[in-house]
Protein backbone atom coordinates (compact mmCIF):
# COMPACT_ATOMS: atom_id res chain seq x y z
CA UNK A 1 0.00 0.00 0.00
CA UNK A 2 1.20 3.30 -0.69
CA UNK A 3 2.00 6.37 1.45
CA UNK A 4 -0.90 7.88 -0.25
CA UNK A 5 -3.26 5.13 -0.22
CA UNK A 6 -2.46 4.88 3.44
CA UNK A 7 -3.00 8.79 4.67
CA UNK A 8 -6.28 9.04 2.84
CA UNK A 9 -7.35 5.84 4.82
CA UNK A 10 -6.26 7.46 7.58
CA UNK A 11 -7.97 10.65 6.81
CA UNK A 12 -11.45 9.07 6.23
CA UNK A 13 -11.29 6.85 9.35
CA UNK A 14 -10.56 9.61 10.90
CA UNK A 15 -13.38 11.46 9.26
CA UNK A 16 -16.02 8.71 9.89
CA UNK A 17 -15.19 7.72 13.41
CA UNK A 18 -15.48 11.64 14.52
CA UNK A 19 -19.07 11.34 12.93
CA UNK A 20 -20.26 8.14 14.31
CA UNK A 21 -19.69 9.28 18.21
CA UNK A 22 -21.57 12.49 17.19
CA UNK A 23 -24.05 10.03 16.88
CA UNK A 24 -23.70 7.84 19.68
CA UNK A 25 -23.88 10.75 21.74
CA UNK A 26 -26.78 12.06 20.05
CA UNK A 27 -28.22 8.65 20.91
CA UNK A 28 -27.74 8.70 24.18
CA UNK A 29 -29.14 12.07 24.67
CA UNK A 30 -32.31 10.42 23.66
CA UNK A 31 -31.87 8.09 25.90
CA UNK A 32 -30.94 10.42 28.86
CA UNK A 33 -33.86 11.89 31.41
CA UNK A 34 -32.93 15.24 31.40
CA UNK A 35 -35.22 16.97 33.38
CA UNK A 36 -32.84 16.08 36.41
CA UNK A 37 -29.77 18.01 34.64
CA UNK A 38 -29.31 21.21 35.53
CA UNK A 39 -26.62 23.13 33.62
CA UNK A 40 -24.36 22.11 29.98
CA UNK A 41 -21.55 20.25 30.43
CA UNK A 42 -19.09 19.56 27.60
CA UNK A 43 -20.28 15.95 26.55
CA UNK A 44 -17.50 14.51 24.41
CA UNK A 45 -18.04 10.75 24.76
CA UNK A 46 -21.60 9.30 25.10
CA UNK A 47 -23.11 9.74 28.17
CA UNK A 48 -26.65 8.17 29.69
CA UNK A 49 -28.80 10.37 32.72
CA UNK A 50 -30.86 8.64 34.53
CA UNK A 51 -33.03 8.85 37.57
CA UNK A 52 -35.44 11.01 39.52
CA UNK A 53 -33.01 13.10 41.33
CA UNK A 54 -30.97 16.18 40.68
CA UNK A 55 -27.30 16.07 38.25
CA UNK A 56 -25.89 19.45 38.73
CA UNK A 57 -23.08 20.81 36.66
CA UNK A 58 -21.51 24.25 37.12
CA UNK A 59 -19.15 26.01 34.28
CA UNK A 60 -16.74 23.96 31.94
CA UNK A 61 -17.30 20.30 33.46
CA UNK A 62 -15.96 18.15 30.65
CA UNK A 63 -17.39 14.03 30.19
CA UNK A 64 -15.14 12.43 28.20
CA UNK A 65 -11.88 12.63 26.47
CA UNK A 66 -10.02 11.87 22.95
CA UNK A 67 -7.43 10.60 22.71
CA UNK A 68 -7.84 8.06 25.21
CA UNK A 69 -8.42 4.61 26.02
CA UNK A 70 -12.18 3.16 26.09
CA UNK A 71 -13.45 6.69 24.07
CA UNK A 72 -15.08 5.17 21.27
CA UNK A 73 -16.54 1.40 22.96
CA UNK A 74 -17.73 2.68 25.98
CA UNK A 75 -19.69 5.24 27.32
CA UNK A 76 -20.49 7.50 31.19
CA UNK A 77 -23.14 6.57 33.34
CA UNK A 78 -24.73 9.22 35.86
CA UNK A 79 -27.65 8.08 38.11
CA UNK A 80 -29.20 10.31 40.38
CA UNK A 81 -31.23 7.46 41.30
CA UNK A 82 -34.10 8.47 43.84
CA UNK A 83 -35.91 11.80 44.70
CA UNK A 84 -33.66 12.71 47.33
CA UNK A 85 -30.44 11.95 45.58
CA UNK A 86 -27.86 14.96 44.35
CA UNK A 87 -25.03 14.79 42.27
CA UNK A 88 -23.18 18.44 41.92
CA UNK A 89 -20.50 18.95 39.63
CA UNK A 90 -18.30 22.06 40.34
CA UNK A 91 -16.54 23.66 37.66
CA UNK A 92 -13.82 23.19 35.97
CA UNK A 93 -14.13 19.20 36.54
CA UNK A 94 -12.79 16.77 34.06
CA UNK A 95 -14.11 13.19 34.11
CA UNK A 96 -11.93 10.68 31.29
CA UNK A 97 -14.29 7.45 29.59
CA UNK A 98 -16.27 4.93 30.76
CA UNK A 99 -16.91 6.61 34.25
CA UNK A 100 -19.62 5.71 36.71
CA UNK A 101 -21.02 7.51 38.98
CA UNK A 102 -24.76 6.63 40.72
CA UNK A 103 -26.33 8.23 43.31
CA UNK A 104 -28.82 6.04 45.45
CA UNK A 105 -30.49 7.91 48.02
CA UNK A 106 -27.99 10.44 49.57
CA UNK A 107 -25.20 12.55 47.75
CA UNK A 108 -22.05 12.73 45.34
CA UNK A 109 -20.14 16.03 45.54
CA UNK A 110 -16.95 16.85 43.08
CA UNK A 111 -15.72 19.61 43.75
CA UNK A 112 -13.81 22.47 41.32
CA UNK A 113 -10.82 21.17 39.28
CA UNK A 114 -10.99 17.22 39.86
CA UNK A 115 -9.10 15.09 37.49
CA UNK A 116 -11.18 11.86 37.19
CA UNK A 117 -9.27 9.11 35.21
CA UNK A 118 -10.89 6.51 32.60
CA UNK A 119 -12.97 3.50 34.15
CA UNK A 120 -14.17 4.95 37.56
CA UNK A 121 -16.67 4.82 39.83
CA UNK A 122 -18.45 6.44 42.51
CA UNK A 123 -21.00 4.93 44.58
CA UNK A 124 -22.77 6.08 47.70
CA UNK A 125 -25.01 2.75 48.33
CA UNK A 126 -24.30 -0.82 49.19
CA UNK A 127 -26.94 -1.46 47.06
CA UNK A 128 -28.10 -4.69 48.00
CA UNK A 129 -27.59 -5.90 51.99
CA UNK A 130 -24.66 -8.28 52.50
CA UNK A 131 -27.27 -11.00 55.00
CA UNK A 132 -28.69 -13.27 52.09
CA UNK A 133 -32.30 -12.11 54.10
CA UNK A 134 -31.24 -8.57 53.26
CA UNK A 135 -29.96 -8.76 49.12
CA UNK A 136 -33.47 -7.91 47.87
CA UNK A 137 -35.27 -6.00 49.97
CA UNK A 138 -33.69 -2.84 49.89
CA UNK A 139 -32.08 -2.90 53.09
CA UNK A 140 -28.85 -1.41 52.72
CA UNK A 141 -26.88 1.58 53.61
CA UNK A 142 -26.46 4.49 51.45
CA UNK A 143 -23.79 7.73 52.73
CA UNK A 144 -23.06 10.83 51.27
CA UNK A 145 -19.58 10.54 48.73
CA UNK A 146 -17.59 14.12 49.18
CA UNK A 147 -14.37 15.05 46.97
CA UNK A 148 -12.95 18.78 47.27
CA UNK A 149 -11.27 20.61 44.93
CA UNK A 150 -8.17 19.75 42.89
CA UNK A 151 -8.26 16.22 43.30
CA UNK A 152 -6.76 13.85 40.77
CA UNK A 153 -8.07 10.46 40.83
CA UNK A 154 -6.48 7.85 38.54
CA UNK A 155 -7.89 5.40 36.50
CA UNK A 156 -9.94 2.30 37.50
CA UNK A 157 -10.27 3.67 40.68
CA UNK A 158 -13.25 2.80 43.07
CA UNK A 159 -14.83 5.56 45.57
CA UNK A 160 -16.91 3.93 47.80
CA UNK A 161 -20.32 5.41 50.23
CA UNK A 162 -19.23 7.58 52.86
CA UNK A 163 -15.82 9.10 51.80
CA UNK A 164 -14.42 12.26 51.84
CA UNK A 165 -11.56 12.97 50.24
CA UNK A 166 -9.54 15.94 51.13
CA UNK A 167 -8.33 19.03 48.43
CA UNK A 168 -5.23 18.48 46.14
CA UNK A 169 -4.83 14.79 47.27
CA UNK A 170 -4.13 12.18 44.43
CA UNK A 171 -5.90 8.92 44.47
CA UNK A 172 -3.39 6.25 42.73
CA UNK A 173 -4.60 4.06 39.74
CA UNK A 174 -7.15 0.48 40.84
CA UNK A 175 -7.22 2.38 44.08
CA UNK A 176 -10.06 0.98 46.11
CA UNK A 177 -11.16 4.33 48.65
CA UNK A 178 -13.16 2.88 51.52
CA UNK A 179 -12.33 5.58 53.98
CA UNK A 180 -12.42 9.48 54.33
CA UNK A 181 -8.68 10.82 52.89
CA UNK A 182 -7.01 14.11 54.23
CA UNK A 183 -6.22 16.69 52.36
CA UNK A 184 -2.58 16.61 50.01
CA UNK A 185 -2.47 12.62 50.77
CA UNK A 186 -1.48 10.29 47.63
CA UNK A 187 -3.54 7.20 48.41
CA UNK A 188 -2.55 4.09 46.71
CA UNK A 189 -3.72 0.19 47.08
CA UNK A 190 -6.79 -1.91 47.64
CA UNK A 191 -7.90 -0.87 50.19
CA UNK A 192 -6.22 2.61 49.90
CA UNK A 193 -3.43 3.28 51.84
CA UNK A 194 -1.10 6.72 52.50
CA UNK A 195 1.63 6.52 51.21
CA UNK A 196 2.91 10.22 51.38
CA UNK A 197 1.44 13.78 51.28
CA UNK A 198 2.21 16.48 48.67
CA UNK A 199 4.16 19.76 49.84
């Protein structure tokens, strides 16, 4: 194949894959209950709201990101799943692919500036009990999920009900975060562990 064939291959793959997650995300937006969003953030990968609560984005949150892994196979999933849950979204937030985030019957707070890698999620429910008595019938705990500004959080990383994690800490990547996480900490392991603090 020639140098020529090859760039003009290039050129309308390039082309046709920019159009076809225009559509995806058009798709989705179908798909998406947004009378729960309040605000416009900058969708650039697919992304699916659902629920009966409130999504809240401030100025310049971004969903999505190209070039990066899982951008074109995957998509974000936002759940403010009940009447009483709230998700807020402060500005300036930047969330990579494939990230979940569901809110069950409490709250999920990011603040201004987060860094959110690909393939995470945030939870603030057990969703199911752990008792085999308890798996279906809704008894479970749910707590309120709180990350302040300038937080970067690496990829495949887990935030689990209850946490709060402090301003400017780093959360390392496959971290599992089970409990609250001071401020300027770098948190690493499963279950997350200290490892140092930032200066």
């Amino acid at each position: 194949m020639s140098s020529k064939t090859f760039n003009m291959i290039k050129l309308f793959a390039k082309f046709f894959s920019k159009r076809f997650q225009l559509i995806r995300i058009y798709l989705f937006q179908n798909l998406s209950n947004y009378k729960i969003v309040e605000g416009s953030p900058q969708i650039k990968q697919p992304t699916l709201f659902v629920g009966s609560g409130k999504i809240i984005f401030k100025e310049k949150v971004q969903l999505g990101y190209y070039p990066s892994p899982m951008y074109f196979d995957t998509s974000i999933y936002i759940e403010a799943r009940s009447k009483a849950s709230t998700i807020i979204f402060e500005k300036n937030v930047i969330i990579n692919n494939n990230a979940k985030i569901i809110c069950d019957k409490t709250s999920i707070y990011i603040g201004e500036n987060t860094i959110i890698g690909y393939n995470v999620e945030v939870l603030d429910s057990d969703f199911h009990g752990l008792s085999v008595e308890n798996r279906k019938n809704g008894n479970y705990e749910c707590k309120p999920v709180h990350i302040h500004k300038n937080v970067f959080i690496g990829n495949n990383v887990v935030i689990l009900k209850g946490v709060t994690i402090g301003e400017n800490s780093v959360i390392g990547n496959s971290t599992v975060v089970t409990k609250d996480v001071p401020p300027n900490a770098i948190l690493v392991g499963n279950p997350g562990k200290i490892i140092r603090y930032i200066n």
